[in-house]
C-alpha atoms as a PDB file:
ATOM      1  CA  UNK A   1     -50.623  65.367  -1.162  1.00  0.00           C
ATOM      2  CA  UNK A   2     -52.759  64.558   1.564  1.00  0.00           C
ATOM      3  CA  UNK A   3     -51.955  63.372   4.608  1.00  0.00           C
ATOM      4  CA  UNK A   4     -52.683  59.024   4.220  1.00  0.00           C
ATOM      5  CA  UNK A   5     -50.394  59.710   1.285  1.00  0.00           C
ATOM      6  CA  UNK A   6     -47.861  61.090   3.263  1.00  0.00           C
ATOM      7  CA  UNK A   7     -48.293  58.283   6.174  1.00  0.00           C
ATOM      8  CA  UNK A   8     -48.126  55.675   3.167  1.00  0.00           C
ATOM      9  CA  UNK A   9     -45.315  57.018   1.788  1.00  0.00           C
ATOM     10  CA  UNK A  10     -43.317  57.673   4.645  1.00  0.00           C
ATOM     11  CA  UNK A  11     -43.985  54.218   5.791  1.00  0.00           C
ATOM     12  CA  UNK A  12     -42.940  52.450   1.994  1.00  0.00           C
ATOM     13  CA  UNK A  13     -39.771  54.353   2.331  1.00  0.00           C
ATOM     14  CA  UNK A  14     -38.965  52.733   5.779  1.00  0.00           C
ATOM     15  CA  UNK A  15     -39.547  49.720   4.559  1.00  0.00           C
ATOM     16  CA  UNK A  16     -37.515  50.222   1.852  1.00  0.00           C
ATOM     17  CA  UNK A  17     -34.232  51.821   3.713  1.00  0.00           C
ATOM     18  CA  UNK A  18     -34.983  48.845   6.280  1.00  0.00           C
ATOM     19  CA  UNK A  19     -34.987  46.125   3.511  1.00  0.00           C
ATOM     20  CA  UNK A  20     -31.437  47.643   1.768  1.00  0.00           C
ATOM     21  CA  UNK A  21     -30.562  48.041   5.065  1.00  0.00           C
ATOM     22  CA  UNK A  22     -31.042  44.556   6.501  1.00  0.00           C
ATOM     23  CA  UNK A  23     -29.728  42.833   3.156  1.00  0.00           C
ATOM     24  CA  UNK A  24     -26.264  44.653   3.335  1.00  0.00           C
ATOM     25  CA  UNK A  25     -26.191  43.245   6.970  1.00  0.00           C
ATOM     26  CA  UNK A  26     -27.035  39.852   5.925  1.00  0.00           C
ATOM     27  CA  UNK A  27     -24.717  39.557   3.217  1.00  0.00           C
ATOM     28  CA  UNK A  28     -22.229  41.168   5.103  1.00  0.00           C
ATOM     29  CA  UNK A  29     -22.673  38.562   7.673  1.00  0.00           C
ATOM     30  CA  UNK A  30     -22.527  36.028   5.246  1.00  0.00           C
ATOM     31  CA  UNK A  31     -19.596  37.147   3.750  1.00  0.00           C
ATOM     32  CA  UNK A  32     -18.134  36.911   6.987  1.00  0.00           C
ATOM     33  CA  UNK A  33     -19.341  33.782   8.345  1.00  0.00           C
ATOM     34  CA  UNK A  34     -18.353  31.426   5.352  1.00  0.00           C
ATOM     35  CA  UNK A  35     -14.333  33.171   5.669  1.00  0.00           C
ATOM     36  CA  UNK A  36     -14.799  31.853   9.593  1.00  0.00           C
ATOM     37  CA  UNK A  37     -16.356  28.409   8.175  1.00  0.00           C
ATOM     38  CA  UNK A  38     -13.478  28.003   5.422  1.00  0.00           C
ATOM     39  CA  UNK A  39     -10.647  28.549   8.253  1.00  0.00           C
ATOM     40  CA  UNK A  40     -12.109  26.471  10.615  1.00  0.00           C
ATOM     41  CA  UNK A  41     -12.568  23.424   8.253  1.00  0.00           C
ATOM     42  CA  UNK A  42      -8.905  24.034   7.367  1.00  0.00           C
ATOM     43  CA  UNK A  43      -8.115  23.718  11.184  1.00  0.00           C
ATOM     44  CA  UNK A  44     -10.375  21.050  11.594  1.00  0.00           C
ATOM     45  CA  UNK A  45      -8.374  18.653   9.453  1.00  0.00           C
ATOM     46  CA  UNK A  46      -7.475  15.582  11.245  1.00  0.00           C
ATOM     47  CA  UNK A  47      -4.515  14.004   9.936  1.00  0.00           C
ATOM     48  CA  UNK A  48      -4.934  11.265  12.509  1.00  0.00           C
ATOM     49  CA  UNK A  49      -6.726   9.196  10.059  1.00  0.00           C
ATOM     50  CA  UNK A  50      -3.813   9.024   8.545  1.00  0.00           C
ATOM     51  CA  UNK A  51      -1.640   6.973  11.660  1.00  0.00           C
ATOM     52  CA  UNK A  52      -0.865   3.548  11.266  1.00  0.00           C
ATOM     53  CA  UNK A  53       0.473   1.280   8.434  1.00  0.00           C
ATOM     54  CA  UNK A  54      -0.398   0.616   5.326  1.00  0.00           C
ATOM     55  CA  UNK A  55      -0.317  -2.210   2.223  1.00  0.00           C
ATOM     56  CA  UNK A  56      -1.289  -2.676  -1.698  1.00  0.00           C
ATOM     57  CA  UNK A  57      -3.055  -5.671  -0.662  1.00  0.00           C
ATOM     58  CA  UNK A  58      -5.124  -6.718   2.731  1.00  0.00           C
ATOM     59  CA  UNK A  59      -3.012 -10.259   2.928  1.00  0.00           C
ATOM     60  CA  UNK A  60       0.452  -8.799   2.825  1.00  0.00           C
ATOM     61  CA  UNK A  61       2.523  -7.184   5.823  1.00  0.00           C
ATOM     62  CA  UNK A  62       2.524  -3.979   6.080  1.00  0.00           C
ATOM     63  CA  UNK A  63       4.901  -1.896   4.019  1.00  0.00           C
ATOM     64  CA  UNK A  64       4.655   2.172   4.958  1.00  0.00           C
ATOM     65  CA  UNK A  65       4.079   3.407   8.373  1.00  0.00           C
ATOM     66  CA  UNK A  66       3.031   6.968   8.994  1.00  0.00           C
ATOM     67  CA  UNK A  67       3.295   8.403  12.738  1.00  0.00           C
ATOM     68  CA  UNK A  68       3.590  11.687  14.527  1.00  0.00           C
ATOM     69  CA  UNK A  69       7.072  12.466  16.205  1.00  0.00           C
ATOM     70  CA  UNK A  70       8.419  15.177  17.828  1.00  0.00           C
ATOM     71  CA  UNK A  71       5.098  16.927  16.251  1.00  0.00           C
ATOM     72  CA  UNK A  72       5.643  16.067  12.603  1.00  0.00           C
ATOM     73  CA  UNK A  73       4.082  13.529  10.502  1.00  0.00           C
ATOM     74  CA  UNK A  74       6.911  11.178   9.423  1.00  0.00           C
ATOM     75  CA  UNK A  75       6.748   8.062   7.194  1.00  0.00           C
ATOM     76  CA  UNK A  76       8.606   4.715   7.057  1.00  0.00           C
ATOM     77  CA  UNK A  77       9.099   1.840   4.799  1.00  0.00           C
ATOM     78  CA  UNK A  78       9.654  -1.835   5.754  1.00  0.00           C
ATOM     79  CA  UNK A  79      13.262  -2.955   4.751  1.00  0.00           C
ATOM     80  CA  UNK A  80      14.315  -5.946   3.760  1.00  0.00           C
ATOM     81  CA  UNK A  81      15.059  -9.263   5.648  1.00  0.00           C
ATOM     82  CA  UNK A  82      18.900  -8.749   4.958  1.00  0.00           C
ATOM     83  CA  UNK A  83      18.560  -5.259   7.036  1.00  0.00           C
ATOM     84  CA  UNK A  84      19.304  -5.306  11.054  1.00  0.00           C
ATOM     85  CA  UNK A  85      16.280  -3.548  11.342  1.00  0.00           C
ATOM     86  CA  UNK A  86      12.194  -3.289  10.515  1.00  0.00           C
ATOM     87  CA  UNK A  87      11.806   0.251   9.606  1.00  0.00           C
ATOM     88  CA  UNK A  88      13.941   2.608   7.094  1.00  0.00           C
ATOM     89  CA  UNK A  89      14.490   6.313   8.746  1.00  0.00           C
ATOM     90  CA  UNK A  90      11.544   8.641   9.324  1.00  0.00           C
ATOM     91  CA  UNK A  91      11.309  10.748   6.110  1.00  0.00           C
ATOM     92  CA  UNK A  92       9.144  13.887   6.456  1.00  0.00           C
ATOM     93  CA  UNK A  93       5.723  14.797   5.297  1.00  0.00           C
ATOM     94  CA  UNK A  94       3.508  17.590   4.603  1.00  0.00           C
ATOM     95  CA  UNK A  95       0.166  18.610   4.528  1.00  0.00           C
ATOM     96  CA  UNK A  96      -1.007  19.117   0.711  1.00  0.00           C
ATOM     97  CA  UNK A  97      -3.585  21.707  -0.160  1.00  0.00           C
ATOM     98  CA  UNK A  98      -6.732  19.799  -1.149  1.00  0.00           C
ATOM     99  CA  UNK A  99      -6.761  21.899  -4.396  1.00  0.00           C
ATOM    100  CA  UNK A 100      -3.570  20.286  -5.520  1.00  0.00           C
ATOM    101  CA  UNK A 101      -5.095  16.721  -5.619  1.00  0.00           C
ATOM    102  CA  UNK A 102      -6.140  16.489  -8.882  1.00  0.00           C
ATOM    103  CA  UNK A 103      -2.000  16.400  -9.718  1.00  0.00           C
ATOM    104  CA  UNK A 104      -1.998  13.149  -7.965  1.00  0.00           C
ATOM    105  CA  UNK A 105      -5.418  11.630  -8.288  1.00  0.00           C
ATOM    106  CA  UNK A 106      -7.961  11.786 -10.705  1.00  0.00           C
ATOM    107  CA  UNK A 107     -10.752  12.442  -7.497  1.00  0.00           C
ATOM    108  CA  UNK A 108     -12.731  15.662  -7.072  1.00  0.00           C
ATOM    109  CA  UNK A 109     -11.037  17.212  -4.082  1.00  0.00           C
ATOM    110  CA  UNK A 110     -14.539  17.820  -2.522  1.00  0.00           C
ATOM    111  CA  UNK A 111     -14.555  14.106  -1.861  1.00  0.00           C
ATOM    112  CA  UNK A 112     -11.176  14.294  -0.099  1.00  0.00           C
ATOM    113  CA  UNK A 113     -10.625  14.604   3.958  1.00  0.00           C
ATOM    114  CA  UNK A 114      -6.898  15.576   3.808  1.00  0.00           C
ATOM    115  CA  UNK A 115      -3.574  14.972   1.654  1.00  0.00           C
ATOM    116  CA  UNK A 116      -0.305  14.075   3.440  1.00  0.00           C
ATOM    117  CA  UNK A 117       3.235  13.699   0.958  1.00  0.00           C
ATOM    118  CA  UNK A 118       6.697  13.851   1.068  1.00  0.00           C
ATOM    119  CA  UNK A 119       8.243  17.313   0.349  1.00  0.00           C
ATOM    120  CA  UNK A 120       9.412  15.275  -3.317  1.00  0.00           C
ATOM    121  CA  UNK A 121       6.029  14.093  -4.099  1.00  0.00           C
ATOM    122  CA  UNK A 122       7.243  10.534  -4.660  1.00  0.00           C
ATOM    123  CA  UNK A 123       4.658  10.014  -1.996  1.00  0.00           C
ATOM    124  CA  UNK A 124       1.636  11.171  -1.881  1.00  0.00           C
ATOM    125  CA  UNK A 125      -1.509   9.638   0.795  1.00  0.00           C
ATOM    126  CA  UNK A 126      -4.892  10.874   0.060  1.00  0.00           C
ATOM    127  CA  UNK A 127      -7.930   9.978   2.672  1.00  0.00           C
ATOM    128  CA  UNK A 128     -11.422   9.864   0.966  1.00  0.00           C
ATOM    129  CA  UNK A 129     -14.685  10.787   2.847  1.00  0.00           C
ATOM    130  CA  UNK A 130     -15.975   7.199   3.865  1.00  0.00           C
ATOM    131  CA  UNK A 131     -19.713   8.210   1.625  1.00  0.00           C
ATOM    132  CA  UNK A 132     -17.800   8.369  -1.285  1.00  0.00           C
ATOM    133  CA  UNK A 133     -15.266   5.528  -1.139  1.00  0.00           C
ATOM    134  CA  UNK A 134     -18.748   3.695  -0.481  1.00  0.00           C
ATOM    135  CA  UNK A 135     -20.631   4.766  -3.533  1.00  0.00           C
ATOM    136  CA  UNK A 136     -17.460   4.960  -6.022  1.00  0.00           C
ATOM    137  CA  UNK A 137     -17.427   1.247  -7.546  1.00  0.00           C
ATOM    138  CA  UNK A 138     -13.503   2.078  -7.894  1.00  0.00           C
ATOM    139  CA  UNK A 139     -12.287   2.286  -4.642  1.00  0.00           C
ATOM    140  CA  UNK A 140     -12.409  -0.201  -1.892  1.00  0.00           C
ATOM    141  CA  UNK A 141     -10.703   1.593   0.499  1.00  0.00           C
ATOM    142  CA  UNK A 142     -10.573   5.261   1.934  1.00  0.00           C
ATOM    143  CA  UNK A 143      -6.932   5.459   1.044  1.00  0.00           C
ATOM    144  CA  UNK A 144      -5.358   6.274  -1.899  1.00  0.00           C
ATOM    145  CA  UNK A 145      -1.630   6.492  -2.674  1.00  0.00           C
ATOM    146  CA  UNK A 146       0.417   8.294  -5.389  1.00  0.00           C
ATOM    147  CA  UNK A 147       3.897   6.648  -5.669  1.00  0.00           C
ATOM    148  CA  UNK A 148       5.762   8.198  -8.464  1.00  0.00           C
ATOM    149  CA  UNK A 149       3.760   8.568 -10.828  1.00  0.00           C
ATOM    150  CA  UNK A 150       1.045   5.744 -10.142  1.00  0.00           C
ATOM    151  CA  UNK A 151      -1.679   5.814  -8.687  1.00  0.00           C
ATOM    152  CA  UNK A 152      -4.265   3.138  -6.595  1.00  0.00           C
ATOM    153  CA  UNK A 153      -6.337   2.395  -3.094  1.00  0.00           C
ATOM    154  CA  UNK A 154      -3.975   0.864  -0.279  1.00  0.00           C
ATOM    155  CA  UNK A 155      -4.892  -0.402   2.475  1.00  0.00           C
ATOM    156  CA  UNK A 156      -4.611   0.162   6.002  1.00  0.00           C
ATOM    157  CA  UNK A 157      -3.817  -2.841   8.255  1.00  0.00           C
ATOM    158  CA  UNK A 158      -1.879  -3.576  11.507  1.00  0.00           C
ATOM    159  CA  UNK A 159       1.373  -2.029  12.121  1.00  0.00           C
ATOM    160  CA  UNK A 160       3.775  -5.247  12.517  1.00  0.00           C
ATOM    161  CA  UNK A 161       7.377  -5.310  13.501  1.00  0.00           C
ATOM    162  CA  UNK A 162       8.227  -8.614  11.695  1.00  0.00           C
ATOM    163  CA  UNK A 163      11.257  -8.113   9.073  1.00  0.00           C
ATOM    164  CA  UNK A 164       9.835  -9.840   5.864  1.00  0.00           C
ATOM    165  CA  UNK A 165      11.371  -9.828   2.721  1.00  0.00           C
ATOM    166  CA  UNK A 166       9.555  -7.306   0.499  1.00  0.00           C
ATOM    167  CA  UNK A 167      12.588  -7.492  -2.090  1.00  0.00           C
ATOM    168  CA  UNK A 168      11.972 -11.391  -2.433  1.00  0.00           C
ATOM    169  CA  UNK A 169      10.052 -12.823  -5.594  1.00  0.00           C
ATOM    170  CA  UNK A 170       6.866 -14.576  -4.932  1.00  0.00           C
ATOM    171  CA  UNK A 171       7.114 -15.908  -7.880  1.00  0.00           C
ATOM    172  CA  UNK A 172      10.026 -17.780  -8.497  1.00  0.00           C
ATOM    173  CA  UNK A 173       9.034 -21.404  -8.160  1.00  0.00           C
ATOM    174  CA  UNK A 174       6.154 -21.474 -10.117  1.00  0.00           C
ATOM    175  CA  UNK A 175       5.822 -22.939 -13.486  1.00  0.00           C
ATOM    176  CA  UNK A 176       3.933 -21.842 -16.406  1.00  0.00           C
ATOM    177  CA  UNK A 177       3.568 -24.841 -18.568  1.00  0.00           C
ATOM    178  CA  UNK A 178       2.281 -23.805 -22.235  1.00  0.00           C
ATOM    179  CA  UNK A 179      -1.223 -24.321 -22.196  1.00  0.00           C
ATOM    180  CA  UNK A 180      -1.209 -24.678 -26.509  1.00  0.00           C
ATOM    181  CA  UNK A 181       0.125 -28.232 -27.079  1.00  0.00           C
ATOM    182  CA  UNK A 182       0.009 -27.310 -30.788  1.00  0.00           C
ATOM    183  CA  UNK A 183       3.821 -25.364 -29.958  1.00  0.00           C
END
């Protein structure tokens, strides 16, 4: 061989060793940097969206309240007027894997901020990044419950600590006259 061979080849095999050299470093790297990325969006999750109170309709009281005490997220229902008080006991909750939503919700979980529930499951609160409750013609609202077994948006409005009666019927003085005077 003569020597410009030599300096060619010596240089392409370099190159080479360099380029199998600098991929395993970049995948390595990458490797390691989306591990760091997946932890830290599991740390970043902000459950604060979740504080505050919440109803199945944007003109009625509220009817859940969820709040942090003592460092746990709790929940609360309203009771009725015949109770001495607003708000039932504080009944636990826990964060839900975003992987388990589609048990609750029939939402890709990669269009979910964070799940909160009771340790049952009879309730289950589900926040929805804001882009897609705006672009999904069924939702109007980031929220979403799951109360057994049922499913819809709910809405978040002022906490209130007026007793109302939720047990009351709202409909019992109206009359449905038969609209088929044939009968």
């Amino acid at each position: 061989m003569s020597l410009g061979t030599n300096v060619v080849s010596n240089r392409l095999t370099h190159l080479i060793v360099s380029l199998a050299v600098s991929s395993a470093l970049f995948l390595t790297a990458c490797n390691d940097n989306s591990k760091q990325t997946e932890t830290q969006v599991a740390e970043a999750v902000d459950l604060s969206i979740f504080e505050g109170c919440y109803t199945v309709s944007n003109d009625e009281p509220a009817q859940i309240k969820v709040s942090q005490q003592d460092g746990a997220w709790v929940m609360q229902m309203k009771e009725p007027a015949s109770a001495k008080r607003v708000w039932d006991n504080p009944e636990p909750l826990e964060v839900i894997e975003n992987s388990d939503v589609s048990k609750f919700f029939s939402i890709d979980p990669n269009n979910v901020d964070a799940v909160l529930g009771r340790p049952d499951r009879v309730l289950v609160l589900a926040h929805v990044k804001s882009a897609y409750a705006n672009i999904d013609p069924l939702l109007d609202s980031e929220y979403l419950s799951y109360i057994y077994r049922g499913a819809n948006t709910i809405y978040r409005v002022e906490c209130d600590e007026v007793n109302t009666d939720i047990l009351a019927n709202p409909h019992a003085d109206i009359i449905v006259d038969n609209v088929n005077e044939s009968v």
